[in-house]
N, C-alpha and C. Protein backbone atom coordinates (compact mmCIF):
# COMPACT_ATOMS: atom_id res chain seq x y z
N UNK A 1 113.89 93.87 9.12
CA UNK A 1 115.17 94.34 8.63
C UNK A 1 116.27 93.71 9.48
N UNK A 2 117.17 93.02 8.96
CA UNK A 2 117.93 92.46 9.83
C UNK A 2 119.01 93.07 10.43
N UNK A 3 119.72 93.00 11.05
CA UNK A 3 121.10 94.15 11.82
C UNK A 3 121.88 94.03 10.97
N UNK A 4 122.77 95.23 10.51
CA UNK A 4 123.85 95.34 9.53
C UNK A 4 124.98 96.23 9.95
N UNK A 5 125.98 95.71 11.09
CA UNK A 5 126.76 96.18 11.61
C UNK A 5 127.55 97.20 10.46
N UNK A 6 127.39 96.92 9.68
CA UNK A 6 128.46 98.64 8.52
C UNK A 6 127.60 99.64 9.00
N UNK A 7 126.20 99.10 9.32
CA UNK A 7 125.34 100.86 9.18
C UNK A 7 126.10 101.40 10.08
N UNK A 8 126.68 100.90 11.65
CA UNK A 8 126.84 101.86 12.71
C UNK A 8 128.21 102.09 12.72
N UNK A 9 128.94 102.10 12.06
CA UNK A 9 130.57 102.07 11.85
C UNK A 9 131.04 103.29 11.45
N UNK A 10 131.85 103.53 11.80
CA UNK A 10 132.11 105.22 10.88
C UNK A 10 133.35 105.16 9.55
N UNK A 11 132.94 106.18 8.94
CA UNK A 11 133.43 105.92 7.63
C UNK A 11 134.76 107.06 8.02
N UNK A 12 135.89 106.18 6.76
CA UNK A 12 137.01 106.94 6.56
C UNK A 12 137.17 108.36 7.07
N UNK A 13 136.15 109.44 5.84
CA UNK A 13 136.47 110.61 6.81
C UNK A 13 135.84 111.08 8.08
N UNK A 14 134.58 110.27 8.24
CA UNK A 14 134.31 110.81 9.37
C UNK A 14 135.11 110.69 10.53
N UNK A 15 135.96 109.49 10.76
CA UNK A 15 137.10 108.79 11.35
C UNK A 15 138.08 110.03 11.63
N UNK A 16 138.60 110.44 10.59
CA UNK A 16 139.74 111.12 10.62
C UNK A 16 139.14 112.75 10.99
N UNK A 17 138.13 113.19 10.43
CA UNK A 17 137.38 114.46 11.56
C UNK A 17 137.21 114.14 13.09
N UNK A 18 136.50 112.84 13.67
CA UNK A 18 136.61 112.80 14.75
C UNK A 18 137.92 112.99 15.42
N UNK A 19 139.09 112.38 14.71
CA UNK A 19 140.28 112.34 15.14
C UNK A 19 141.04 113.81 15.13
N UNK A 20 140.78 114.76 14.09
CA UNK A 20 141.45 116.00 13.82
C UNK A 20 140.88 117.04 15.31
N UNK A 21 139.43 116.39 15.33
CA UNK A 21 139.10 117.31 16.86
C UNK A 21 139.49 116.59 18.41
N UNK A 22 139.30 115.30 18.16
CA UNK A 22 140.40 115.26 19.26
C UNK A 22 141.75 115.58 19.42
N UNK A 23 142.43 115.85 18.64
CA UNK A 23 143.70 116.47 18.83
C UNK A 23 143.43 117.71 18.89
N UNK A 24 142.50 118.60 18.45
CA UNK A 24 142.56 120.27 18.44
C UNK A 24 141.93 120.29 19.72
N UNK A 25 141.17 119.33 20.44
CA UNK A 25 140.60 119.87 22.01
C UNK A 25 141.97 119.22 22.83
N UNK A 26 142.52 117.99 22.75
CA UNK A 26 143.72 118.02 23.44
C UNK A 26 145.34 119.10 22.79
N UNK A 27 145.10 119.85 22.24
CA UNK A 27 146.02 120.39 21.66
C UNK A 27 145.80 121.99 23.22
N UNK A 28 144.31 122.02 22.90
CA UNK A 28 143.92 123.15 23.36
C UNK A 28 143.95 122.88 24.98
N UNK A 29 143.92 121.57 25.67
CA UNK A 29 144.05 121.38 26.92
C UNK A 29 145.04 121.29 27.51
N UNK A 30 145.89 120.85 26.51
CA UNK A 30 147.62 120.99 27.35
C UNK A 30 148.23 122.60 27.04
N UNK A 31 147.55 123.44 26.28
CA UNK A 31 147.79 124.78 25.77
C UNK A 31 147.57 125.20 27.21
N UNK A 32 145.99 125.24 27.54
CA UNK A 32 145.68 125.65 28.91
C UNK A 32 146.42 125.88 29.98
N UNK A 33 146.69 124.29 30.35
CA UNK A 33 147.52 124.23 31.00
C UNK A 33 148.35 124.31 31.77
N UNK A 34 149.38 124.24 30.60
CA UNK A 34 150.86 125.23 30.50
C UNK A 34 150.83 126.68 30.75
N UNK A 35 149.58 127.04 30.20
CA UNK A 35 149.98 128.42 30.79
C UNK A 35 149.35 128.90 32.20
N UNK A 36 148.58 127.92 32.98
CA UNK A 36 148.12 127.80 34.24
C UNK A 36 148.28 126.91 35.00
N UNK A 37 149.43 126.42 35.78
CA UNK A 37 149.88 125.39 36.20
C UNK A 37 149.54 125.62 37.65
N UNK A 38 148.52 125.19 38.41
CA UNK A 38 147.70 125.05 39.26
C UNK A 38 148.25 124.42 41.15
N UNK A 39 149.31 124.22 41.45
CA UNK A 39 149.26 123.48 42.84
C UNK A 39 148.61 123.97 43.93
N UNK A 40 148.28 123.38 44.61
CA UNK A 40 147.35 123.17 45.78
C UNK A 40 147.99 122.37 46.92
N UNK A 41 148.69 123.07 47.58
CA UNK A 41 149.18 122.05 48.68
C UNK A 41 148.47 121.69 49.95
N UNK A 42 149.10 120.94 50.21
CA UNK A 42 147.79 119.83 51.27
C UNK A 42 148.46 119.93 52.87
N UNK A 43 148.52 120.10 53.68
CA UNK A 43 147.48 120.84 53.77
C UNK A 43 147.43 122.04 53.68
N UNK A 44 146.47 123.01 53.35
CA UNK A 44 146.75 124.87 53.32
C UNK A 44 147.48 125.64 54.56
N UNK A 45 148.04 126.39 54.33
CA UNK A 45 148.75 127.00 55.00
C UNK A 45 147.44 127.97 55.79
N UNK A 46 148.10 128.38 56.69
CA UNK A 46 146.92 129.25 57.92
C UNK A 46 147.05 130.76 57.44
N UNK A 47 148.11 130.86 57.00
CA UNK A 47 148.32 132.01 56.44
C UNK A 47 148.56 132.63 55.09
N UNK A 48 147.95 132.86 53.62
CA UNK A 48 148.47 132.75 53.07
C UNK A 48 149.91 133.54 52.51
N UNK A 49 150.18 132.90 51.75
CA UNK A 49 151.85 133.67 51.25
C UNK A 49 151.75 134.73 50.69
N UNK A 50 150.72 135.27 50.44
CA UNK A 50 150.68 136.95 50.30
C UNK A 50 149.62 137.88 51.06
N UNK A 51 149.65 137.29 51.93
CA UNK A 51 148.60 137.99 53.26
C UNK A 51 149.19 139.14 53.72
N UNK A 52 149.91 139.68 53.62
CA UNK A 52 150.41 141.55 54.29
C UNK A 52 150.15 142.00 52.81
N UNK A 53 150.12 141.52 51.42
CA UNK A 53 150.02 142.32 50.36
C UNK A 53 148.48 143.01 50.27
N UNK A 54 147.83 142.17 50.47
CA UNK A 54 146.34 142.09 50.71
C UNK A 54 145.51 143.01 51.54
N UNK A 55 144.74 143.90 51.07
CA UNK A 55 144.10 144.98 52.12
C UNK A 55 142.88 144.64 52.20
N UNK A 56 141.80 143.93 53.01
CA UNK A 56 140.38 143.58 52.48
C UNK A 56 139.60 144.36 53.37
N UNK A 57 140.59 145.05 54.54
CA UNK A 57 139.80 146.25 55.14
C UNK A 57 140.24 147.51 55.22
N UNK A 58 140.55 148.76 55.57
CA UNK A 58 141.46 149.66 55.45
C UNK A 58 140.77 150.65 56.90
N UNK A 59 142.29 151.24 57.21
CA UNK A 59 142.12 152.28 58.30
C UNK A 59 141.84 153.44 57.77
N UNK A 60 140.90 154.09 58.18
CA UNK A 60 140.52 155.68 57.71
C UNK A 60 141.44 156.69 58.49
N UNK A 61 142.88 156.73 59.42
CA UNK A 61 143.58 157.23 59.92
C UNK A 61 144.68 157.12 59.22
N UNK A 62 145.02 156.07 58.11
CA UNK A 62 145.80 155.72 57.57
C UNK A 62 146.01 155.95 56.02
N UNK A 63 144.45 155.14 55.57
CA UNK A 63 144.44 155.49 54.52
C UNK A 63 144.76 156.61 53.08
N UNK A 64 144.99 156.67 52.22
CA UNK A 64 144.96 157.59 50.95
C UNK A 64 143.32 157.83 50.86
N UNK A 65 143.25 159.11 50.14
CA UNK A 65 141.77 159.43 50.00
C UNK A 65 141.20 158.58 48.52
N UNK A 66 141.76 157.86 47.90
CA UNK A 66 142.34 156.97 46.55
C UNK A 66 141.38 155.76 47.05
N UNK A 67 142.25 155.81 48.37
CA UNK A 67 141.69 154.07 49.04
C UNK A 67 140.46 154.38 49.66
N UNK A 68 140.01 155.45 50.04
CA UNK A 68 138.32 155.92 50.95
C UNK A 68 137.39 155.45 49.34
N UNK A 69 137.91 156.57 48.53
CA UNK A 69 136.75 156.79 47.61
C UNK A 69 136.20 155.55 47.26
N UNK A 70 137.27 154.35 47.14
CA UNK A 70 136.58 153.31 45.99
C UNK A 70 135.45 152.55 47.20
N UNK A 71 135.69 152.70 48.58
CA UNK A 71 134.37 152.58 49.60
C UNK A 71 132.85 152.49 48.58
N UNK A 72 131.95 151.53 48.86
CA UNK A 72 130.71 152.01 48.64
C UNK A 72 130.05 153.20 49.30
N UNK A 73 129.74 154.01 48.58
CA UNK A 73 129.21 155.06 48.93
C UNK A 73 129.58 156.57 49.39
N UNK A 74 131.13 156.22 49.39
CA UNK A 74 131.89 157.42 49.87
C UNK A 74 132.21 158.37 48.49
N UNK A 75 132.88 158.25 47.33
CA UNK A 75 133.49 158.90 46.36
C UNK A 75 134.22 159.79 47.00
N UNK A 76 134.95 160.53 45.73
CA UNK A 76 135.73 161.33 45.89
C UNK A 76 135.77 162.25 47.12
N UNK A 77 135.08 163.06 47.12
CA UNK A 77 134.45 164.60 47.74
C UNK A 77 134.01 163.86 49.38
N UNK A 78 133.58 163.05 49.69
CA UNK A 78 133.69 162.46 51.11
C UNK A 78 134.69 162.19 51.16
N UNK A 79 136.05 160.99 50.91
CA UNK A 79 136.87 160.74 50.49
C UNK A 79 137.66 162.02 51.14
N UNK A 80 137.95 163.05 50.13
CA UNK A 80 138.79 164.14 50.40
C UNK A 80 138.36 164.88 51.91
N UNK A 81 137.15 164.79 52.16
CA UNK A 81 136.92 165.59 53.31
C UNK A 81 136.89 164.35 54.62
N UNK A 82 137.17 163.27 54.26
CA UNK A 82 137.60 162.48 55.49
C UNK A 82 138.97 162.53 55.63
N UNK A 83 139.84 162.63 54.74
CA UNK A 83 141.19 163.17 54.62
C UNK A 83 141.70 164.17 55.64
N UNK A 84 140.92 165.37 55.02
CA UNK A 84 140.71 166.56 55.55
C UNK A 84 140.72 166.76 56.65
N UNK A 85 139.91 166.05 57.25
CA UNK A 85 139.18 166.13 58.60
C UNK A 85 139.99 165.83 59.45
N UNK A 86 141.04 164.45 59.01
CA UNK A 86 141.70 163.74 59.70
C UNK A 86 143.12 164.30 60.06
N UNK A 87 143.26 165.30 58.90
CA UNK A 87 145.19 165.96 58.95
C UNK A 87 144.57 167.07 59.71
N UNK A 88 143.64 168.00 59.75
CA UNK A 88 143.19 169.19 60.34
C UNK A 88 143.06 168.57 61.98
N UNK A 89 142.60 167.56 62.35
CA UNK A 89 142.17 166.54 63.95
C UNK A 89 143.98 166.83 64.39
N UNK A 90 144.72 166.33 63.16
CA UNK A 90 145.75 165.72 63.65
C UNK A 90 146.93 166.81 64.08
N UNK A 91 146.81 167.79 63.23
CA UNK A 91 147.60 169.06 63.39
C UNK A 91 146.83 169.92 64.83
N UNK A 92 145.78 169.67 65.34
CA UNK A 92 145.87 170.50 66.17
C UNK A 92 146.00 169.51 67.34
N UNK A 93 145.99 168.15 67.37
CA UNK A 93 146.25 166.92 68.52
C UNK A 93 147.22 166.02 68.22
N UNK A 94 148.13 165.99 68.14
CA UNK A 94 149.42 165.64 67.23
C UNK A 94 149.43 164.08 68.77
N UNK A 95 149.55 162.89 67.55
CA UNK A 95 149.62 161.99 68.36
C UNK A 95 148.17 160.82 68.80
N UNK A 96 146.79 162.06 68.52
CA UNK A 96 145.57 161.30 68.70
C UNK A 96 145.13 160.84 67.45
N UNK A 97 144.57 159.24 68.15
CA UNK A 97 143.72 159.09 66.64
C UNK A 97 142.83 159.53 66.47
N UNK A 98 142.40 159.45 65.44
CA UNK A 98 141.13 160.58 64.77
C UNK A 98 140.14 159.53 64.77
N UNK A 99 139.99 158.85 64.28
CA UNK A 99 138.98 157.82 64.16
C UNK A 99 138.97 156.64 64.63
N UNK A 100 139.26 156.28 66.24
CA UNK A 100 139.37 155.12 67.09
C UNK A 100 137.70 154.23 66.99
N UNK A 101 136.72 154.63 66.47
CA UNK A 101 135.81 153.73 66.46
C UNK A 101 134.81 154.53 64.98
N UNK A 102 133.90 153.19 64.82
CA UNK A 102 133.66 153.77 63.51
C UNK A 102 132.52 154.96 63.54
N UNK A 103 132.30 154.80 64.96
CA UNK A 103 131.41 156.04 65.45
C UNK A 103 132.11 157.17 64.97
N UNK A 104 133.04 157.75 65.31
CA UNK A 104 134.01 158.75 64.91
C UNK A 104 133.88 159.05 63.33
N UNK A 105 133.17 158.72 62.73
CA UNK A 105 133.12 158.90 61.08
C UNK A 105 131.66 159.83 60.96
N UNK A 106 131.21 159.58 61.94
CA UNK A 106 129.77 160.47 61.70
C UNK A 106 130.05 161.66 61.99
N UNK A 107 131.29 162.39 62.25
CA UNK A 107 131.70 163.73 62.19
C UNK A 107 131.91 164.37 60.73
N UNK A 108 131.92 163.12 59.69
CA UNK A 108 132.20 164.04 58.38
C UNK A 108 130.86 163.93 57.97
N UNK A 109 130.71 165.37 57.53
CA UNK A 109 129.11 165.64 56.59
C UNK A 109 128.99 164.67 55.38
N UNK A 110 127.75 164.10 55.71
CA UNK A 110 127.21 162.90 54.43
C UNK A 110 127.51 161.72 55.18
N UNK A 111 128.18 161.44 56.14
CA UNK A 111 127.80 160.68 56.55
C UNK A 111 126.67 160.22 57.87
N UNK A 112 126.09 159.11 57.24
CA UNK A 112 125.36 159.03 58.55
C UNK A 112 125.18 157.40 59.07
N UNK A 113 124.23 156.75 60.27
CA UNK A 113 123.64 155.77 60.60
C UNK A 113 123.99 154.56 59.26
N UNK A 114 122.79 155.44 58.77
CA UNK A 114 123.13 153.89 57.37
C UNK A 114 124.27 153.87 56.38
N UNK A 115 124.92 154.88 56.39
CA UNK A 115 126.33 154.71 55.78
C UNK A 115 126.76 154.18 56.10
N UNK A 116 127.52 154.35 57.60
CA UNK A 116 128.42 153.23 58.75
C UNK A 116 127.88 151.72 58.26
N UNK A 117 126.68 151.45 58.73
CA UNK A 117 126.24 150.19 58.34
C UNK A 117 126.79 149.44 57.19
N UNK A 118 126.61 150.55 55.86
CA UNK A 118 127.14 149.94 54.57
C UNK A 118 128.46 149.38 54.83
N UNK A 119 129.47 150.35 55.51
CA UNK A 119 130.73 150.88 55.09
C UNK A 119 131.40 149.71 56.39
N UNK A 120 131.24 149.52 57.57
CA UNK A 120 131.26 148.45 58.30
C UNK A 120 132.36 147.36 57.74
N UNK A 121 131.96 146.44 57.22
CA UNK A 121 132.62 145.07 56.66
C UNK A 121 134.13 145.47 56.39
N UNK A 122 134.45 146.90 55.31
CA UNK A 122 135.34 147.23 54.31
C UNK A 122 136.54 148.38 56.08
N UNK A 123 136.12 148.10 57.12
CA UNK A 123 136.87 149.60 57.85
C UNK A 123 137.30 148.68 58.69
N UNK A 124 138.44 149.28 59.47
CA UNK A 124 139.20 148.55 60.49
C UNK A 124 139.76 149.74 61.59
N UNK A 125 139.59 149.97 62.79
CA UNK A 125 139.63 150.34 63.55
C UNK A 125 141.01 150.05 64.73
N UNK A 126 141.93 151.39 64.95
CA UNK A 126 142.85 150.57 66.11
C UNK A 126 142.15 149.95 67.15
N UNK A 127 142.58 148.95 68.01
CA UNK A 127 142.36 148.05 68.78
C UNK A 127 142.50 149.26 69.83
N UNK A 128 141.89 149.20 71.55
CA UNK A 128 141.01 150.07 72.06
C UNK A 128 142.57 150.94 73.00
N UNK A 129 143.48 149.47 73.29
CA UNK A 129 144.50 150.21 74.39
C UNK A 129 145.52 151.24 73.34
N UNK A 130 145.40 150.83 71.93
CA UNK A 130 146.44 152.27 71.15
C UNK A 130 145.73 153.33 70.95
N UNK A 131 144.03 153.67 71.55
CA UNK A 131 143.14 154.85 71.16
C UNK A 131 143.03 155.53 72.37
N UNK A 132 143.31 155.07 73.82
CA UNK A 132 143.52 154.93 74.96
C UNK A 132 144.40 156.36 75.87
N UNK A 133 144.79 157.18 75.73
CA UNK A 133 146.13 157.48 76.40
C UNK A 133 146.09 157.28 77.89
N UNK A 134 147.45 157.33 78.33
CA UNK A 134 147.34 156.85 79.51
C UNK A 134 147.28 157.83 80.77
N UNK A 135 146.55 157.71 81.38
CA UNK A 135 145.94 158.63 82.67
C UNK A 135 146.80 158.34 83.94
N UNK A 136 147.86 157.45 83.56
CA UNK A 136 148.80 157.29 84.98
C UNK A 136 149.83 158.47 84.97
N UNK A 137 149.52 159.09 86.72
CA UNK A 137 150.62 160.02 86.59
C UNK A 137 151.67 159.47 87.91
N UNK A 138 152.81 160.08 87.58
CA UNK A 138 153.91 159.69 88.81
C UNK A 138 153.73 160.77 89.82
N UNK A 139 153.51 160.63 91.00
CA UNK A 139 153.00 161.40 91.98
C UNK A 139 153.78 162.33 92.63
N UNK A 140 155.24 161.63 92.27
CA UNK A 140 156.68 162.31 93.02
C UNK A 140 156.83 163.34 92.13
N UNK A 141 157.12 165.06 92.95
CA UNK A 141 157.43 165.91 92.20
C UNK A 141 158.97 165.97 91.13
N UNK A 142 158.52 166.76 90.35
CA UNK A 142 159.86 166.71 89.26
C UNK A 142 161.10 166.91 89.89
N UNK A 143 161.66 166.30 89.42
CA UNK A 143 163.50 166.16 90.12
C UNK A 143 163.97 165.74 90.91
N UNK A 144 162.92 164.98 91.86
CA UNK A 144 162.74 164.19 93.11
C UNK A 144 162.61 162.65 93.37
């Protein structure tokens, strides 16, 4: 059979279908796009530009019981009674933190050992000299 370059050629409409979908996939790529306009600046910044919006750990002295619950493993009802625990600490020691290490969490019931473990990654703790108070006294009597 000899070669017959018409066989591999494309015909009229197939022509103009190939052509109708290249315009409906570039129709659909500049659609994209436009509505996701992408920069990436070079080099990245160290900080990004919405880094204080961003919570990827949270203080349990601080927190809403809103922000405990969605914790793995805590819900609501822990949640509220770490709350709890923390305004009741605070009203009778006005000034101390309640939860300076994450040890300090094994005071609320349900929690335990392997909770902490879970809960770890997601908690943030004050740094040791604001959990600290200070034990210096001035030696000179008052008014002196």
């Amino acid at each position: 059979m000899p070669w017959d370059p018409a066989r591999f050629t494309w015909t009229l409409p197939q022509r103009r279908a190939l052509l109708v979908l290249l315009f409906a996939l570039l129709a659909f790529l500049v659609f994209r796009y436009a509505l996701n306009p992408v920069y990436v600046s070079d080099p990245q910044p160290e900080r990004p530009a919405r880094a204080d919006e961003l919570a990827d750990r949270i203080d349990p002295n601080t927190a809403e019981w809103t922000d405990l619950a969605a914790l793995p493993g805590i819900g609501e009802k822990r949640a509220r009674d770490i709350v709890a625990y923390r305004e009741g600490t605070k009203r009778e020691a006005p000034g101390r933190v309640v939860f300076a290490r994450r040890e300090d969490l094994l005071r609320i019931k349900g929690i335990g050992p392997a909770m902490l473990e879970a809960l770890d990654p997601y908690l943030i703790f004050p740094p040791v000299s604001a959990t600290v108070p200070s034990t210096t006294r001035n030696s000179a009597p008052p008014g002196g």
